[in-house]
Protein backbone atom coordinates (compact mmCIF):
# COMPACT_ATOMS: atom_id res chain seq x y z
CA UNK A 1 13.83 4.14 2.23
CA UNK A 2 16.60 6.42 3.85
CA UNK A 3 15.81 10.15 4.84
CA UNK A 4 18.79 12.13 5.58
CA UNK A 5 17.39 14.27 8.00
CA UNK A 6 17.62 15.06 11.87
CA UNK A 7 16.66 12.62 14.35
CA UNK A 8 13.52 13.75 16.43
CA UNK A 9 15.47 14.09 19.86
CA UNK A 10 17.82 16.39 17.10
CA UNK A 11 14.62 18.45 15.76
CA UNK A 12 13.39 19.89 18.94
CA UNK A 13 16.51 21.76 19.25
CA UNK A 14 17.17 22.74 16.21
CA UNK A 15 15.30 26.25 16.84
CA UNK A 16 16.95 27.59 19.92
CA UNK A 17 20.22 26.66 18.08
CA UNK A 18 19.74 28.45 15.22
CA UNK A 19 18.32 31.41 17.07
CA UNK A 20 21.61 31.70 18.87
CA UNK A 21 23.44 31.61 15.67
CA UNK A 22 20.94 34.01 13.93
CA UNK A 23 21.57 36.19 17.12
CA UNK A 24 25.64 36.21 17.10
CA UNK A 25 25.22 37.06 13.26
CA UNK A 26 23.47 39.60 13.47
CA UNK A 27 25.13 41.45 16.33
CA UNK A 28 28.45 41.89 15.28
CA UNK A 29 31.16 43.46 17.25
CA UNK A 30 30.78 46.85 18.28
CA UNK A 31 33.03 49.93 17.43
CA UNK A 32 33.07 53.73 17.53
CA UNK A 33 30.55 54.84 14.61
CA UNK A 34 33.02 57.67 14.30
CA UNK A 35 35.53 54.57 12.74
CA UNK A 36 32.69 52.33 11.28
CA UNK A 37 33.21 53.29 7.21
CA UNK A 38 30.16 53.46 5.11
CA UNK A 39 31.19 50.14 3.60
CA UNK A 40 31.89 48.63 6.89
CA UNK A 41 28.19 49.17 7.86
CA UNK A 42 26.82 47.91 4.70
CA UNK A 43 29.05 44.61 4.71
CA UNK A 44 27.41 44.39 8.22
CA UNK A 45 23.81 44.49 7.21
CA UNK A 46 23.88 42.05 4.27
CA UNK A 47 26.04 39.17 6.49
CA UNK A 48 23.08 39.94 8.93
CA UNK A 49 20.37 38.97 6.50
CA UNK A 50 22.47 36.41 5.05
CA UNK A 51 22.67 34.81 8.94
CA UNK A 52 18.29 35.17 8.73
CA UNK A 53 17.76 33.35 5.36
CA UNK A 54 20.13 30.52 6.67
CA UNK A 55 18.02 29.90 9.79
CA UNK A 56 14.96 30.02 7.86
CA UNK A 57 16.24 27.45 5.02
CA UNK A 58 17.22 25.24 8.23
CA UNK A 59 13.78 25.42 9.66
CA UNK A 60 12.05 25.27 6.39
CA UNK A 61 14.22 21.94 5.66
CA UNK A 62 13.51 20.48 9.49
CA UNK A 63 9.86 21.30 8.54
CA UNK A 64 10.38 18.80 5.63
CA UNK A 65 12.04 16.00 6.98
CA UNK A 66 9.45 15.55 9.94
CA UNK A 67 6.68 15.67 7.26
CA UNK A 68 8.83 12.71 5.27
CA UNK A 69 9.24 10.54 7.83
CA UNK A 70 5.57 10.16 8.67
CA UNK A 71 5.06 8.95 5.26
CA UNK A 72 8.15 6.60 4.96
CA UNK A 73 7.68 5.18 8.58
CA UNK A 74 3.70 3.68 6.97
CA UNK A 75 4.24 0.35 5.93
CA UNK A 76 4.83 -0.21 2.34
CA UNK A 77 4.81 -3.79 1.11
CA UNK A 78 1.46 -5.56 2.37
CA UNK A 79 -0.62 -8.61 1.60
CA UNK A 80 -4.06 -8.42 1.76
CA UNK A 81 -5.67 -11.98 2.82
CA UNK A 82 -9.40 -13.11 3.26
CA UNK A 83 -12.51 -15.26 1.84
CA UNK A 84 -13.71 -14.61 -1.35
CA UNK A 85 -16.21 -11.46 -0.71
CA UNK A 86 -14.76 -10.33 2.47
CA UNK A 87 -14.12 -7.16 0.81
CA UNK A 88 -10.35 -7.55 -0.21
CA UNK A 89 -10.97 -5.64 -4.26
CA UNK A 90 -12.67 -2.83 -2.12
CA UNK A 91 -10.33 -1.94 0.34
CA UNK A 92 -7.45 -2.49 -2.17
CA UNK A 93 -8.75 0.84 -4.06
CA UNK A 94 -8.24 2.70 -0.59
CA UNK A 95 -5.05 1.34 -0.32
CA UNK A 96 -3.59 1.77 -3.56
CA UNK A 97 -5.40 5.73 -3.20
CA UNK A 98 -4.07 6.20 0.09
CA UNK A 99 -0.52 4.83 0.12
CA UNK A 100 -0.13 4.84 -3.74
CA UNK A 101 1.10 1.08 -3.59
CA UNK A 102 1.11 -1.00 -6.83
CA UNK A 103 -1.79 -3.60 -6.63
CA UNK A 104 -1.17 -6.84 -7.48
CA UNK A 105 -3.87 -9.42 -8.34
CA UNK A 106 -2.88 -12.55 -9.65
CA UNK A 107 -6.72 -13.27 -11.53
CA UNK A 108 -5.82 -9.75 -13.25
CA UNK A 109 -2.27 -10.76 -14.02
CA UNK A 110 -2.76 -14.22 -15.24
CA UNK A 111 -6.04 -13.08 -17.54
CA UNK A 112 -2.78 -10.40 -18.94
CA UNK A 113 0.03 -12.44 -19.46
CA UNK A 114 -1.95 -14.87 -21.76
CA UNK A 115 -3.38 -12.07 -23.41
CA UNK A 116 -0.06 -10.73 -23.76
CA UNK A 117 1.19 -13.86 -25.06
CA UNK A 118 3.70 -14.22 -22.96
CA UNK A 119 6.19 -17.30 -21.59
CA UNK A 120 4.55 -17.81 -18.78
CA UNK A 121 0.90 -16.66 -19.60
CA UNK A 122 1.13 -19.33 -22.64
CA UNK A 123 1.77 -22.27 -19.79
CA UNK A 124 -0.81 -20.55 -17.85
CA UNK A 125 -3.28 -20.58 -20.93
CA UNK A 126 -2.73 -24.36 -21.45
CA UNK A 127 -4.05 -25.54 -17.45
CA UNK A 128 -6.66 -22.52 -17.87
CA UNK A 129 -8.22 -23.84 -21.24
CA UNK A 130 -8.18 -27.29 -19.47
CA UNK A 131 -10.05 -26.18 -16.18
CA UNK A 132 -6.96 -27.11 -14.46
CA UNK A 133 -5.37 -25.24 -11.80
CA UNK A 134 -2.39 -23.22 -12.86
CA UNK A 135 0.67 -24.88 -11.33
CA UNK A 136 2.49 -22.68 -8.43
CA UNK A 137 5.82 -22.73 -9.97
CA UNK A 138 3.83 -20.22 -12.98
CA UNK A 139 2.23 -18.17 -10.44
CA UNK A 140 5.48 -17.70 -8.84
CA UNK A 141 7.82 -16.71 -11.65
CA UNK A 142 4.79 -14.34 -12.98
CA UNK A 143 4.81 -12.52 -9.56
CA UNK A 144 8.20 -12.41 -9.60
CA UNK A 145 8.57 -10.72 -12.52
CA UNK A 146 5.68 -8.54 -11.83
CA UNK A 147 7.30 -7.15 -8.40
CA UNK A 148 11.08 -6.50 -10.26
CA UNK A 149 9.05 -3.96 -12.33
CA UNK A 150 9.72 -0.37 -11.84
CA UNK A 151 6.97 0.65 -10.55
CA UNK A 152 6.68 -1.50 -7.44
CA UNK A 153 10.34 -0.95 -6.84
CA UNK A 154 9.54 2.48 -6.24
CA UNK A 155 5.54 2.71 -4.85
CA UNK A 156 5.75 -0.65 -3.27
CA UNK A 157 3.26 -3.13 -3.88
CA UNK A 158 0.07 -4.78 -2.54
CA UNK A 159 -0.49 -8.29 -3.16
CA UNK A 160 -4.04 -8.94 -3.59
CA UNK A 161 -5.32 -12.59 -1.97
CA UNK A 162 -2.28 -14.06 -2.72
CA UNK A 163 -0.17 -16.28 -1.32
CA UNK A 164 -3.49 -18.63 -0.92
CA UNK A 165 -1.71 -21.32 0.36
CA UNK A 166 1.40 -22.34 2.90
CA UNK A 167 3.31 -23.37 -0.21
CA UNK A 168 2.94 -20.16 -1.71
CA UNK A 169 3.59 -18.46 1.16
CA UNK A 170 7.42 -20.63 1.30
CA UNK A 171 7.80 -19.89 -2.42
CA UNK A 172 7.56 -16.46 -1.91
CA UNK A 173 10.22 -16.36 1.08
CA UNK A 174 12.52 -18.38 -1.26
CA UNK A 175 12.43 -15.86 -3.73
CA UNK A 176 12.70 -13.15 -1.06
CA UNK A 177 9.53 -11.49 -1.31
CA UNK A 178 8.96 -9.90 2.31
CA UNK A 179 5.42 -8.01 3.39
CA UNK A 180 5.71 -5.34 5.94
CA UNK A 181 2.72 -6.44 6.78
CA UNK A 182 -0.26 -8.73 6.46
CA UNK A 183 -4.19 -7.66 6.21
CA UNK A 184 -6.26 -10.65 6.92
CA UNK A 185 -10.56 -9.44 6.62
CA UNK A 186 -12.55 -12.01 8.90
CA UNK A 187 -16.32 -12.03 7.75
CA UNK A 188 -18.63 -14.53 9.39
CA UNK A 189 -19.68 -17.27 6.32
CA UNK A 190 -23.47 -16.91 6.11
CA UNK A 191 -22.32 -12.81 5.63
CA UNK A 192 -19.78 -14.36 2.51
CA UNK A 193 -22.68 -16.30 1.09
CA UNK A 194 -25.09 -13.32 0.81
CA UNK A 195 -22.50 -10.97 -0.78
CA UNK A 196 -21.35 -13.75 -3.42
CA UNK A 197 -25.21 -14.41 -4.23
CA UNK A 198 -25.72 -11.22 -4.61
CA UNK A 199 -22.79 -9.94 -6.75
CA UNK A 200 -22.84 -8.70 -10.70
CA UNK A 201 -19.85 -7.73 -12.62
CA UNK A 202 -19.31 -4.94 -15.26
CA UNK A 203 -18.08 -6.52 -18.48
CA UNK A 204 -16.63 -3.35 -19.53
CA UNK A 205 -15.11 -1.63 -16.67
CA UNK A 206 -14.43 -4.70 -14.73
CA UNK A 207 -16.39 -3.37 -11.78
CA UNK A 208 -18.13 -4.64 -9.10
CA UNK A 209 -21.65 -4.51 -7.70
CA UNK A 210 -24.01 -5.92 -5.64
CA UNK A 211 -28.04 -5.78 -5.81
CA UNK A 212 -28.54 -4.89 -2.14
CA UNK A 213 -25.15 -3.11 -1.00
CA UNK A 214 -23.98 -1.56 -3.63
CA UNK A 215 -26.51 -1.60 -6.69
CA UNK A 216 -25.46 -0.61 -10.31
CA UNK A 217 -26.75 2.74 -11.87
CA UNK A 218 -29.86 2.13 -13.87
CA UNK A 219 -28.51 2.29 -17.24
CA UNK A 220 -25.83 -0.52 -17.06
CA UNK A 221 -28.11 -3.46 -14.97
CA UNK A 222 -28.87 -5.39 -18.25
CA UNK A 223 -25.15 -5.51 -19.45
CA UNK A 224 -24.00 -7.00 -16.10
CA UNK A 225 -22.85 -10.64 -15.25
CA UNK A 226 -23.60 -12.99 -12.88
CA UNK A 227 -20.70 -15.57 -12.52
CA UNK A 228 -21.70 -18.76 -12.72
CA UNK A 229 -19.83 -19.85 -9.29
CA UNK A 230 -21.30 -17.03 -7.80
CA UNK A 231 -23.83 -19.45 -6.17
CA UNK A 232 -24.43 -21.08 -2.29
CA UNK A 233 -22.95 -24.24 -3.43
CA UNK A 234 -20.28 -22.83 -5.07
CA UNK A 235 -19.51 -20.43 -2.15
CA UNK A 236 -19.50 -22.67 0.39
CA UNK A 237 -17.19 -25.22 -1.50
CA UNK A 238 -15.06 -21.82 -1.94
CA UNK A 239 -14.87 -21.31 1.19
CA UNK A 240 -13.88 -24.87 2.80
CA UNK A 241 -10.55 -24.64 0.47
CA UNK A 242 -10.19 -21.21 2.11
CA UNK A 243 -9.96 -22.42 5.63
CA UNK A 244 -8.38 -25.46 4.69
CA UNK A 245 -5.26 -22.75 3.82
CA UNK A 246 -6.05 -20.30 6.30
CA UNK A 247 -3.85 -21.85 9.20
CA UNK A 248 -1.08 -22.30 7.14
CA UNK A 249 -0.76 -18.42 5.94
CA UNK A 250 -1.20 -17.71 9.65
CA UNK A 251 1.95 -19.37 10.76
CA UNK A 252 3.96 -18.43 7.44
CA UNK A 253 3.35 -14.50 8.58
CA UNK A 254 2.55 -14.97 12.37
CA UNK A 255 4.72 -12.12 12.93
CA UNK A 256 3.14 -9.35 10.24
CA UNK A 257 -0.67 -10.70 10.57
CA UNK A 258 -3.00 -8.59 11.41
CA UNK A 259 -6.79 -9.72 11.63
CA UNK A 260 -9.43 -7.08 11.20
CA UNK A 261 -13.00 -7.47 11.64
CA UNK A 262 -14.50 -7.23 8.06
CA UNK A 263 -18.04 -7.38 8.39
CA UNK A 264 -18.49 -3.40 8.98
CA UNK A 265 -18.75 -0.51 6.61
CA UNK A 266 -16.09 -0.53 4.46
CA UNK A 267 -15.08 3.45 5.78
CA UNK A 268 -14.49 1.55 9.29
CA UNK A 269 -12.90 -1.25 7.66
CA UNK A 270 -10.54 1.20 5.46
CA UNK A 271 -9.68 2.96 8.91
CA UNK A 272 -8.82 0.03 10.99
CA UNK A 273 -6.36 -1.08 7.59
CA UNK A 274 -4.74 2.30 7.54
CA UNK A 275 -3.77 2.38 11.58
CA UNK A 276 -2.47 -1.01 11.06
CA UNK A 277 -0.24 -0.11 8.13
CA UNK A 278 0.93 3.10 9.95
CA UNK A 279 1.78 0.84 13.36
């Protein structure tokens, strides 16, 4: 995004400019008072204040732009990458409250479009219903729509653990879909194990808790879910298709990556994400 304002070299001297233009304005030339009509004074005294409200609009709108460009120079389009329970849903809320990007997850989208009944989510509903994969060529033309939509034209977007694979990543580019950067949460495995054991779902607000690191208020325990992959086995078997991807991403967005260390508190974790999307 374009800001037509001053460049910083520009802004620092903007002020002693426009004090020696307030101060030629408001000293005009001299003459006998004896000759100076009442009118002539008066004409004097209003291009005077005239001259003051000038310089302040300038420095009021110099104010503006410097204030601007510190939000348009944080980057805008970002991927967030990392194992299943390295903390990718909760640091996308920071994000999205933060920066005000349009979050993107491609579970969330898919479980829409067929519920939508859409073109794509009805080819999507056909591999879902037969515990097939969906195909990449769906996935594609459903994110592709989803990113020509208003409202990450204008917010920008944050693509939630997805592209998972190097052919993703390729069918992306071809379509020209470009991260500013890349957010990739390392957590050590035996860490990703505990937090997938350990996780419950909200059925109604889609939420997510955990019984030791974030447990559920009281009154909403018995109505929560425990997926049925949320086990070891399941986890682990997660997790070797991870890394069997991870490489691949790496090189697709060697130049935009950046790796944070994911196994601290989340307030940490949403710090270290926010410097790197400012850089």
């Amino acid at each position: 995004m374009e800001v037509a304002c001053a460049s910083r070299a520009t802004l620092m001297v903007n002020a002693p400019q426009m004090r020696r233009s307030q101060s030629s304005v408001a000293a005009p030339a001299r003459m006998p008072a004896a000759k100076m009509s009442m009118s002539a004074r008066v004409a004097s005294q209003k291009e005077a204040v005239r001259g003051v409200a000038i310089s302040a609009k300038q420095q009021k709108h110099t104010v503006a732009c410097r204030a601007t460009r510190l939000v348009v120079d944080a980057s805008k389009n970002t991927i967030i990458a990392g194992a299943p329970a390295s903390g990718k849903g909760t640091q996308c809320e920071g994000i999205v409250e933060t920066y005000g990007l349009t979050h993107i997850s491609t579970g969330d989208m898919l479980r829409a479009a067929v519920k939508a009944g859409t073109e794509a989510g009805k080819a999507a509903k056909g591999f879902m219903d037969a515990g097939a994969l969906v195909p990449d060529e769906v996935i594609i033309a459903m994110v592709k729509d989803r990113l020509n939509e208003e409202d990450c034209k204008k917010n920008g977007w944050l693509l939630d653990g997805f592209p998972r694979t190097g052919a993703q990543a390729k069918a992306l580019e071809d379509i020209g879909v470009e991260p500013d950067k890349v957010i990739l949460l390392n957590v050590p495995d035996d860490v990703l194990v505990e937090r997938v054991v350990g996780r419950r779902s909200d059925p109604e607000t889609g939420k997510i808790y955990h019984l030791t690191f974030f447990p559920p208020p009281a009154e909403i325990v018995d109505r929560l879910v425990h997926r049925s992959d949320d086990t070891e086995e399941a986890c682990r078997a997660r997790l070797k298709m991870y890394y069997s991807n991870l490489e691949a991403i790496k090189t697709a967005y060697a130049a935009k990556i950046v790796a944070i260390d994911g196994n601290q508190d989340k307030k940490v974790v949403g710090d270290l994400i926010a410097e790197a999307l400012a850089a």
